[in-house]
Protein backbone atom coordinates (compact mmCIF):
# COMPACT_ATOMS: atom_id res chain seq x y z
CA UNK A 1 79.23 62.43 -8.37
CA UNK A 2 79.65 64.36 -11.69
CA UNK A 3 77.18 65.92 -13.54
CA UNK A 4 77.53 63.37 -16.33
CA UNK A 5 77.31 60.98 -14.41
CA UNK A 6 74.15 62.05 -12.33
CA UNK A 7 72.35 62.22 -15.68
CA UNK A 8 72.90 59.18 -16.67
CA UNK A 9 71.84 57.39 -13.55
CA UNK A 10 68.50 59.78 -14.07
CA UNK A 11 68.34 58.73 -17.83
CA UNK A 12 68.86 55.06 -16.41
CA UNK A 13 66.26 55.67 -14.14
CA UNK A 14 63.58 56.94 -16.32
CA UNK A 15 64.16 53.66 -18.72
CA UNK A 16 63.74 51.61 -15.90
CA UNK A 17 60.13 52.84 -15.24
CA UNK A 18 59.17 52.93 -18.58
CA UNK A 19 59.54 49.45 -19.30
CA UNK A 20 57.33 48.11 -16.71
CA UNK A 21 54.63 51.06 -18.58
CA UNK A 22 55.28 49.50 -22.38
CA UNK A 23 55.00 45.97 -20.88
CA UNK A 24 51.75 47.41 -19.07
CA UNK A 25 50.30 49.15 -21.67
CA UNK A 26 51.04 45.61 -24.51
CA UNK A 27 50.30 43.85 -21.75
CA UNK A 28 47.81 41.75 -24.07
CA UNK A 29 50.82 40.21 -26.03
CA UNK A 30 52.75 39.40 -22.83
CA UNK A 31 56.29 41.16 -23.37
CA UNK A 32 58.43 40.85 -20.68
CA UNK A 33 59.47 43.96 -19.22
CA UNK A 34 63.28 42.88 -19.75
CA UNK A 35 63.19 43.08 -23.58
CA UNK A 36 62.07 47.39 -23.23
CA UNK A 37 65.07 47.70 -20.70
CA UNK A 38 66.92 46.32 -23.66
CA UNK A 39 65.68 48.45 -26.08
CA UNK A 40 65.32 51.87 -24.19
CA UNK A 41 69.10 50.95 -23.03
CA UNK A 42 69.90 50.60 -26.85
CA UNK A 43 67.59 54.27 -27.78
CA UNK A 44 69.37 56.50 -25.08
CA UNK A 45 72.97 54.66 -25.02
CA UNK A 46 76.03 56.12 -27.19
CA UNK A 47 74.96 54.43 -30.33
CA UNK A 48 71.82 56.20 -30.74
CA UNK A 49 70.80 59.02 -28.29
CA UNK A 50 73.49 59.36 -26.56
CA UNK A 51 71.57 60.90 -23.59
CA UNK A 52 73.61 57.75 -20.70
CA UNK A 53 76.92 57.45 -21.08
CA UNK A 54 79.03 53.99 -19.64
CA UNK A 55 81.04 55.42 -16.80
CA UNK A 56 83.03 53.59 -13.89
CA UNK A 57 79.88 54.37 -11.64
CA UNK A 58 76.79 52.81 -14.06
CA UNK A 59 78.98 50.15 -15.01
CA UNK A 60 79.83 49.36 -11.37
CA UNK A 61 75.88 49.47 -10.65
CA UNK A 62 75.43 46.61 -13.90
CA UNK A 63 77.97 44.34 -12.38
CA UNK A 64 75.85 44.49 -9.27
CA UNK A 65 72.49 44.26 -11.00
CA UNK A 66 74.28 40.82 -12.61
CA UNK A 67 75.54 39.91 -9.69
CA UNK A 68 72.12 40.60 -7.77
CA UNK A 69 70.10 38.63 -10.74
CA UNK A 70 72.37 35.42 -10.26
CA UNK A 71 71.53 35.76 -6.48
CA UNK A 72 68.18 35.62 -7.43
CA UNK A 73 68.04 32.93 -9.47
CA UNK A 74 69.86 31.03 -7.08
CA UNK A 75 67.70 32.19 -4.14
CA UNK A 76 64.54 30.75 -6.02
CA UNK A 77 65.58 27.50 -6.34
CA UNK A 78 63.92 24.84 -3.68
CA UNK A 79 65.83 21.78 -4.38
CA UNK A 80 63.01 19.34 -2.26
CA UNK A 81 60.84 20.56 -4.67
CA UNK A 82 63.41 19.81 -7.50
CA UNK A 83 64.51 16.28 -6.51
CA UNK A 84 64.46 13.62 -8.42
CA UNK A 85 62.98 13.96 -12.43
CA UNK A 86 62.89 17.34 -12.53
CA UNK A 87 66.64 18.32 -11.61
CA UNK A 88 68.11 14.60 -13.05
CA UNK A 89 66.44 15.26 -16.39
CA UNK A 90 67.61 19.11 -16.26
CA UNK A 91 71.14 17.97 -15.64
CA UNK A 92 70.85 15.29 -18.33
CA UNK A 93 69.21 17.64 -20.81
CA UNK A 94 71.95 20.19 -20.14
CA UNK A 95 74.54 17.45 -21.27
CA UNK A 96 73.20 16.45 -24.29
CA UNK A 97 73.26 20.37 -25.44
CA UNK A 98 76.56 20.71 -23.95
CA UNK A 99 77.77 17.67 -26.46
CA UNK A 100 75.45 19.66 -29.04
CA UNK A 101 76.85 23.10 -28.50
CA UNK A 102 80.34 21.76 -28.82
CA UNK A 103 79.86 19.50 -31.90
CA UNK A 104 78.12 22.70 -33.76
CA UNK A 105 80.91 25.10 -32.39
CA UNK A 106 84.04 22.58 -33.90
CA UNK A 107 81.69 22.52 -37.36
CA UNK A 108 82.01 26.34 -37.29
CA UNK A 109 85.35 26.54 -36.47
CA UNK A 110 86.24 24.21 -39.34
CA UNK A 111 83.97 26.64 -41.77
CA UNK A 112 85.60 29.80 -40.40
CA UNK A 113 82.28 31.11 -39.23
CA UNK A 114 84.17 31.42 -35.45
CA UNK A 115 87.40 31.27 -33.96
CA UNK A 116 87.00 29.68 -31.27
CA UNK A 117 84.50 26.54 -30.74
CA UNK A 118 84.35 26.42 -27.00
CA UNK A 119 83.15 30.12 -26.53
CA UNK A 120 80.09 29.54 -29.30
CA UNK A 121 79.48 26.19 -27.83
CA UNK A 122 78.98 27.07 -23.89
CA UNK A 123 76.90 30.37 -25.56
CA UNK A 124 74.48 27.68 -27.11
CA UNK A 125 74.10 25.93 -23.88
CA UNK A 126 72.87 28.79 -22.00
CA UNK A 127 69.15 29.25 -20.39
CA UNK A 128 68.00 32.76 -18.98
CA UNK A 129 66.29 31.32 -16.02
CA UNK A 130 66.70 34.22 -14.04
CA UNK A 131 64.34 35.88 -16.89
CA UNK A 132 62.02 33.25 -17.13
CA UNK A 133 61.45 32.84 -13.34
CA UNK A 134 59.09 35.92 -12.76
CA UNK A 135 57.63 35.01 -16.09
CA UNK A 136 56.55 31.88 -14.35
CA UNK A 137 55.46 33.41 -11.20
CA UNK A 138 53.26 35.83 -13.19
CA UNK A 139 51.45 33.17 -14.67
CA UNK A 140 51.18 30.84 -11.09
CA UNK A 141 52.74 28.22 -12.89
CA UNK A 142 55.93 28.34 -10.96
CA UNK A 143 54.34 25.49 -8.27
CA UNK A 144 52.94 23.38 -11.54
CA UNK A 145 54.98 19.69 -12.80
CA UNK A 146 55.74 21.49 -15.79
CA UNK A 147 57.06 25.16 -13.63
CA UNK A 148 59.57 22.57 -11.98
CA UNK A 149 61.03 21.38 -15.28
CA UNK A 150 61.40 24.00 -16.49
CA UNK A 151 63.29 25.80 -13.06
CA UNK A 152 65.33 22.56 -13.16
CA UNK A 153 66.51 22.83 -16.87
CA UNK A 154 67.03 26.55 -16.76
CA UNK A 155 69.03 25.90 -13.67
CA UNK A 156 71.58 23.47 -15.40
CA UNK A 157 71.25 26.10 -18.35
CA UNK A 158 72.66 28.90 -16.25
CA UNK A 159 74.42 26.98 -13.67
CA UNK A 160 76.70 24.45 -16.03
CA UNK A 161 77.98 27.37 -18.52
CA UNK A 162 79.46 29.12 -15.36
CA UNK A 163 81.11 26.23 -14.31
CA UNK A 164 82.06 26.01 -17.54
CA UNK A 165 83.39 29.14 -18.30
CA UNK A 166 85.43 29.34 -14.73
CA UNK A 167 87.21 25.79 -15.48
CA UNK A 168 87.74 26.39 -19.33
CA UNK A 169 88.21 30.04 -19.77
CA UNK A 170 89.86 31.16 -16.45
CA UNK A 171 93.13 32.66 -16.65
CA UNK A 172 94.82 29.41 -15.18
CA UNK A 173 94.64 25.96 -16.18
CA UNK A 174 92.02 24.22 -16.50
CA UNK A 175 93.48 21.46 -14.15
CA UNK A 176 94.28 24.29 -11.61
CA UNK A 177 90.90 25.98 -12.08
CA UNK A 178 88.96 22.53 -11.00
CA UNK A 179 90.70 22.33 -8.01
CA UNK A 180 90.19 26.52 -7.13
CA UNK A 181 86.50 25.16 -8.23
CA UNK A 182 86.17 22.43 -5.63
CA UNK A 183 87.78 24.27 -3.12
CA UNK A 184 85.15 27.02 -3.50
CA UNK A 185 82.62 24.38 -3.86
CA UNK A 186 83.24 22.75 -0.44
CA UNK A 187 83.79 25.98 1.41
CA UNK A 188 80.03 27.21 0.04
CA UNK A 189 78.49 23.62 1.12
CA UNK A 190 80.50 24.34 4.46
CA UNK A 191 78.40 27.78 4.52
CA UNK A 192 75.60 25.78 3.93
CA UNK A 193 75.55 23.10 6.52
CA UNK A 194 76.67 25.74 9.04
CA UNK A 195 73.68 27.96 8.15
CA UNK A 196 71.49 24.96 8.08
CA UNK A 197 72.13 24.26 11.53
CA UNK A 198 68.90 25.19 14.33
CA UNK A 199 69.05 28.95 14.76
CA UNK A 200 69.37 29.62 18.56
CA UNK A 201 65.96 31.44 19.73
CA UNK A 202 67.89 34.79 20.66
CA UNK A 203 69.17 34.98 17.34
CA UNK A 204 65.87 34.02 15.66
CA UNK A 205 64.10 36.95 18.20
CA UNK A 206 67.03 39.68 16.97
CA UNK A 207 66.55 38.65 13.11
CA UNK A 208 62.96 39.27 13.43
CA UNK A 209 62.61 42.02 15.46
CA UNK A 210 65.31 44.07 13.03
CA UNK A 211 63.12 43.00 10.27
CA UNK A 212 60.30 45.35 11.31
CA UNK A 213 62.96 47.93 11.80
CA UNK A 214 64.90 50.76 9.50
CA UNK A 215 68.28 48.46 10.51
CA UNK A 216 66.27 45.55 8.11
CA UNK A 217 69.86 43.43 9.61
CA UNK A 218 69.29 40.20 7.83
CA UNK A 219 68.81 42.18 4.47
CA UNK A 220 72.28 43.32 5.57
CA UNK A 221 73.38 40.26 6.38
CA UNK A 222 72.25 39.01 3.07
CA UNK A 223 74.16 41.62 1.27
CA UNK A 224 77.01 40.76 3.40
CA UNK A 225 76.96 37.21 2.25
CA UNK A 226 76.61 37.78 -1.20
CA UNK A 227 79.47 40.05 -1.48
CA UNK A 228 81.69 37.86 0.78
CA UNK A 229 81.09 34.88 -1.92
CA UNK A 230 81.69 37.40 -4.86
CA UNK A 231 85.09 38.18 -3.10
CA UNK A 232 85.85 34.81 -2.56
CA UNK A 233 84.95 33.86 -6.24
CA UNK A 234 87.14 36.33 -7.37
CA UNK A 235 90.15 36.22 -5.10
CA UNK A 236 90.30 32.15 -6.79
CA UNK A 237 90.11 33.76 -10.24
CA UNK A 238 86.74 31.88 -10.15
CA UNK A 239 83.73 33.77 -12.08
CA UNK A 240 82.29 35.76 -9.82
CA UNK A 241 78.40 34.91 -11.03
CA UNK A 242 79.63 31.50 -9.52
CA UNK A 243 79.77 33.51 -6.06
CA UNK A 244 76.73 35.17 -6.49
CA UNK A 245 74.93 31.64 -7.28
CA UNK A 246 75.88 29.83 -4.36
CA UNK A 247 74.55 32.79 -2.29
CA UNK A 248 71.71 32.53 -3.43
CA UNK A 249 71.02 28.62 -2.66
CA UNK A 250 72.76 29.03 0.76
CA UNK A 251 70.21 31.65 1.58
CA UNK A 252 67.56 28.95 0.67
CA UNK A 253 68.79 26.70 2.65
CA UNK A 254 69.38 29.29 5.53
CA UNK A 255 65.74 30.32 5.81
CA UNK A 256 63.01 28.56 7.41
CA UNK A 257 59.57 29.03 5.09
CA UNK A 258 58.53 31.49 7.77
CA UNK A 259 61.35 33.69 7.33
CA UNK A 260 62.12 33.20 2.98
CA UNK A 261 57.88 34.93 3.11
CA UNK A 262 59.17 37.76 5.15
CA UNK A 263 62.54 38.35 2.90
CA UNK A 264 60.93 37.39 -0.73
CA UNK A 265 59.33 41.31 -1.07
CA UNK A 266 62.79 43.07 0.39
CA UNK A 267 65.13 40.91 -1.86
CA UNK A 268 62.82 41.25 -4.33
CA UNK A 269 62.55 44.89 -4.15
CA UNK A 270 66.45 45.88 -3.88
CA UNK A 271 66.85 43.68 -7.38
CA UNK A 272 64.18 43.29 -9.37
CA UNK A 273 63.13 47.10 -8.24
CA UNK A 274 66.68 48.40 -8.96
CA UNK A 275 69.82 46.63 -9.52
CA UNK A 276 68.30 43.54 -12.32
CA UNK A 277 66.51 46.39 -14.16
CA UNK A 278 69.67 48.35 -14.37
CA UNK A 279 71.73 45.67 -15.52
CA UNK A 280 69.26 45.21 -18.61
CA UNK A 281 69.16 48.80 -19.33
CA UNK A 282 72.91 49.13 -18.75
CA UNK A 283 73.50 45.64 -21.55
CA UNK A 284 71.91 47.48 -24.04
CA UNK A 285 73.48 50.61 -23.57
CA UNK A 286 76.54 48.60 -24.16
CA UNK A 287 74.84 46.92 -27.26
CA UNK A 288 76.51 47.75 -30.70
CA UNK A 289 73.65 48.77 -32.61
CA UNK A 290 75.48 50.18 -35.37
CA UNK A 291 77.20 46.96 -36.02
CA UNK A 292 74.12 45.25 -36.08
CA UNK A 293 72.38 46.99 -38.46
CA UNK A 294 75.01 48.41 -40.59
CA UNK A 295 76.63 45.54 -41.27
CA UNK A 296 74.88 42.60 -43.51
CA UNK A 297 76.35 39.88 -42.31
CA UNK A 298 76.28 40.62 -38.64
CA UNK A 299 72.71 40.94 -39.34
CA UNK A 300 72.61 38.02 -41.22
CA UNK A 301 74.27 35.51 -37.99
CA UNK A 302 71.07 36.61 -36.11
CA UNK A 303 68.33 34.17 -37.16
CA UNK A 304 71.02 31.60 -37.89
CA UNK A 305 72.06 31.50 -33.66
CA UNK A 306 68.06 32.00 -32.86
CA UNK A 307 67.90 28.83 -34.98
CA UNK A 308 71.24 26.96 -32.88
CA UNK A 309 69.68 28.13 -29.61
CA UNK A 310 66.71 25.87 -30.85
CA UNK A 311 68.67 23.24 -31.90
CA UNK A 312 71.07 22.64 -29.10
CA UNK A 313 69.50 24.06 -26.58
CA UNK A 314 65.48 22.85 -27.41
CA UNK A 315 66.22 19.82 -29.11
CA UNK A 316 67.22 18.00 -25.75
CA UNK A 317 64.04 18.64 -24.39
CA UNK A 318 62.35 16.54 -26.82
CA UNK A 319 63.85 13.59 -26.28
CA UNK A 320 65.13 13.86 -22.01
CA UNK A 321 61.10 14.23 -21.00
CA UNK A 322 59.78 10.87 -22.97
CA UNK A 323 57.36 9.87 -20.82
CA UNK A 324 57.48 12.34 -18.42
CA UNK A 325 55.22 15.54 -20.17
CA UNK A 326 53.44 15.21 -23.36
CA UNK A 327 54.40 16.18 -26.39
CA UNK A 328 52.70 19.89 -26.83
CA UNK A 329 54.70 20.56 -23.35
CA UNK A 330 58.02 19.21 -24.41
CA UNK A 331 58.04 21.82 -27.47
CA UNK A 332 57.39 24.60 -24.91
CA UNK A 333 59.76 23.58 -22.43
CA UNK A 334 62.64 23.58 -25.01
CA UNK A 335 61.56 26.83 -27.16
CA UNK A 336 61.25 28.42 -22.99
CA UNK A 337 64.63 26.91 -22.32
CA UNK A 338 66.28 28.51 -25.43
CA UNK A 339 65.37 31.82 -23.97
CA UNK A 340 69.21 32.95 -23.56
CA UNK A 341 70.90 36.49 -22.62
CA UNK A 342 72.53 37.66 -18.99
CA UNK A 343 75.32 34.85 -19.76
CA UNK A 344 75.86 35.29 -23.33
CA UNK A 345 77.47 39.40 -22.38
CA UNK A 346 79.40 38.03 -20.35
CA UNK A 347 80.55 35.34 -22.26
CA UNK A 348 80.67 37.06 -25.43
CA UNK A 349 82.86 40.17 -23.30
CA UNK A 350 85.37 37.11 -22.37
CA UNK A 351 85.38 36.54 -25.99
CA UNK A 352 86.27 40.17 -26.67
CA UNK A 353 88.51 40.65 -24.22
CA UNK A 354 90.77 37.29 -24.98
CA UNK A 355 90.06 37.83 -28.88
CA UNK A 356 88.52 34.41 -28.69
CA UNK A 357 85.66 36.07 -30.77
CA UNK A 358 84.63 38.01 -33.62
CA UNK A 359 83.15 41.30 -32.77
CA UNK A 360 80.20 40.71 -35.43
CA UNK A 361 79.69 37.54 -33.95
CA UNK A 362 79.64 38.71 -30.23
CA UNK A 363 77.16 41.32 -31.86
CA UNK A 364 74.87 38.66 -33.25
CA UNK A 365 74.92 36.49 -29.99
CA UNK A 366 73.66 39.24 -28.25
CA UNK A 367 70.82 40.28 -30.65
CA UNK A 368 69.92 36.87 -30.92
CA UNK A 369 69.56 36.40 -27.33
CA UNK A 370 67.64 39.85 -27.16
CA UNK A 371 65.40 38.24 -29.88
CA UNK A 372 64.99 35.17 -28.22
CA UNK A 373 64.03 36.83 -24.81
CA UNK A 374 61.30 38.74 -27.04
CA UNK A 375 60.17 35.69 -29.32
CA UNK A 376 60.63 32.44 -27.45
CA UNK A 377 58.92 33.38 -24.25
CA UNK A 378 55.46 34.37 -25.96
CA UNK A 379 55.63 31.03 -28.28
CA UNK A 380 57.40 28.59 -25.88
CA UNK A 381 53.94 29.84 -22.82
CA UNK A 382 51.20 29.83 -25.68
CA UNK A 383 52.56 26.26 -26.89
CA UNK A 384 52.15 25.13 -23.11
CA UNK A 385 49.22 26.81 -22.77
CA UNK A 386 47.08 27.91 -18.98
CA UNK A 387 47.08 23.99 -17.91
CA UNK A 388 50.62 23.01 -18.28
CA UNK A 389 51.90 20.83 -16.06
CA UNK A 390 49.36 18.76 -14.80
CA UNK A 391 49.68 15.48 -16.95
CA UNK A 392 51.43 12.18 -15.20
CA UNK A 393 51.69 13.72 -11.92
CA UNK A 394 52.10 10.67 -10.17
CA UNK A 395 55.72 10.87 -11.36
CA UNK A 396 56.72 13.65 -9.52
CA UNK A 397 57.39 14.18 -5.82
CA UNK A 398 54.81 16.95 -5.08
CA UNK A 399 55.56 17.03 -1.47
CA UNK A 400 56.21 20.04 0.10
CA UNK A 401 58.65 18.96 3.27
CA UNK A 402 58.80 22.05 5.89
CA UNK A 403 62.30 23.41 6.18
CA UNK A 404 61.88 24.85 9.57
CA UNK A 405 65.23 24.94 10.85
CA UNK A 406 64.35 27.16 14.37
């Protein structure tokens, strides 16, 4: 390892304990840790201090933090807690902003504002679940009616746009790219059913015996998996977030509730304790800053794509939850889901990359979502308030089915 490149994994480093500290220390107002990764990456990146610098080696360490974060978000999701209104309305929801995001990216297209509707549309759709999850955890409202929702929706926020973006925006077809898609699709659910299966009591003996050790073997085999589907992914010219995903939720399935306890803090510690908080830090070391505030009209897009988050992406929520949480919850549940960021880089980097998208309006995307991760949280929880959740219960499915599969 160089010497440059040593001190910017130490610069990295020192940002990523700091931000926990400034979310600490205005820990009053509730700002999530994620938006001072953001800024301290912006403060010692090349557009400011210069103090980090984006080589092979701390970009290589984002794409896993990315990659890890997906995992995550995937990994959290308990679909028998999810069946039934929560997931069908998050599904729906994500389909009327999908029809949204498209109709407001042709309208842009047609006014010059973009080049390329399908790009601005799928960045409308998006949801930063993987952001909002510890959010929700913090507050022990991750187990409430209104916690499940909102997992749900930001599930189909983050989950549909990479479907998306592999079948419309891969390098192939987009006839060829659905069938790489369902092939991958029915060898994870293969995965799935095989890891589902009852775990012989050797096995289940070895897995928790290396647990306790410094070998921590089904961490490794965790690891394993995750970069097996990421290979996988990418050897289909599939997005490789898509791998990462479906890692998570075979995982899920894998564990029984006895072993998910014992692997929460370890997975938990390897990517919220390193690799997520590097992947912030790293995004806005990669964040134009220049262009954002030297040039009007990039600055200028910014409260106009906070206000299209709202609309395409909150709107929905308005009208999919009649009946199903009141109407002081359905405002927070679609400013929460307009929280947007991870997938806007990498959409707006496609963009980039295939000049499918203005540079000042990949710039404004991103500071929007960096707003939004800032603003919507702390409106969308004190709209919903301590007691969310708790109205027409009877609708839900609050069962909690063991998934002991030893």
């Amino acid at each position: 390892m160089s010497y440059d490149t040593a001190t910017s994994v130490f610069v990295i480093a020192l940002a990523v304990v700091i931000a926990p500290l400034c979310s600490e220390g205005l820990r009053r107002w509730r700002i999530p840790s994620v938006l001072f990764e953001l800024l301290l990456g912006v403060l010692i990146g090349p557009e400011v201090l210069r103090w980090a610098s984006l080589d092979q080696f701390v970009t290589g360490l984002s794409a896993l933090g990315l990659c890890f974060l997906f995992f995550m978000a995937g990994y959290e999701i308990d679909f028998p807690k999810l069946a039934g209104h929560p997931l069908n309305r998050g599904i729906a929801g994500w389909l009327v902003s999908l029809a949204l995001g498209l109709g407001v990216g042709v309208a842009l297209l047609i006014s010059g504002f973009v080049v390329s509707s399908l790009l601005i549309g799928l960045s409308l759709t998006t949801t930063a679940v993987g952001t909002l999850l510890p959010m929700l955890r913090d507050r022990d409202m991750l187990e409430s009616p209104f916690g499940k929702f909102l997992v749900a929706a930001g599930t189909a926020g983050e989950f549909g746009p990479v479907v998306a973006v592999t079948v419309l925006l891969g390098a192939a077809s987009p006839g060829t790219e659905l069938i790489l898609l369902i092939v991958f699709v029915l060898l994870a659910i293969g995965i799935a059913l095989v890891a589902s299966r009852p775990q012989p009591p050797r096995l289940v003996e070895t897995m928790q015996r290396h647990l306790g050790t410094s070998t921590q073997l089904p961490v490794r085999i965790v690891l394993l998996l995750i970069s097996g589907l990421v290979l996988v992914a990418s050897s289909l010219s599939l997005e490789v977030l898509l791998g990462a995903f479906a890692a998570g939720l075979i995982v899920r399935i894998a564990f029984s509730r006895q072993q998910a306890e014992a692997m929460q803090p370890r997975l938990e510690a390897i990517g919220f304790g390193f690799l997520i908080p590097v992947f912030f830090v790293v995004s806005g070391m990669e964040f134009h800053a220049r262009e954002l505030f030297n040039n009007v009209s990039t600055l200028e897009r910014v409260p106009i794509y906070l206000g299209l988050f709202l609309l395409v992406r909150g709107l929905p929520a308005l009208i999919v939850y009649v009946r199903l949480l009141s109407l002081r919850e359905r405002v927070a549940l679609g400013i929460l889901q307009s929280t947007a960021l991870p997938l806007l880089v990498v959409i707006t980097q496609i963009g980039l990359s295939t000049n499918h998208m203005l540079p000042v309006n990949a710039t404004a995307l991103v500071g929007a979502g960096m707003v939004s991760v800032l603003v919507f949280p702390l409106v969308g929880f004190a709209v919903a308030g301590k007691d969310a959740g708790p109205v027409r219960q009877e609708l839900f499915d609050l069962s909690d089915p063991a998934r002991d599969f030893l």
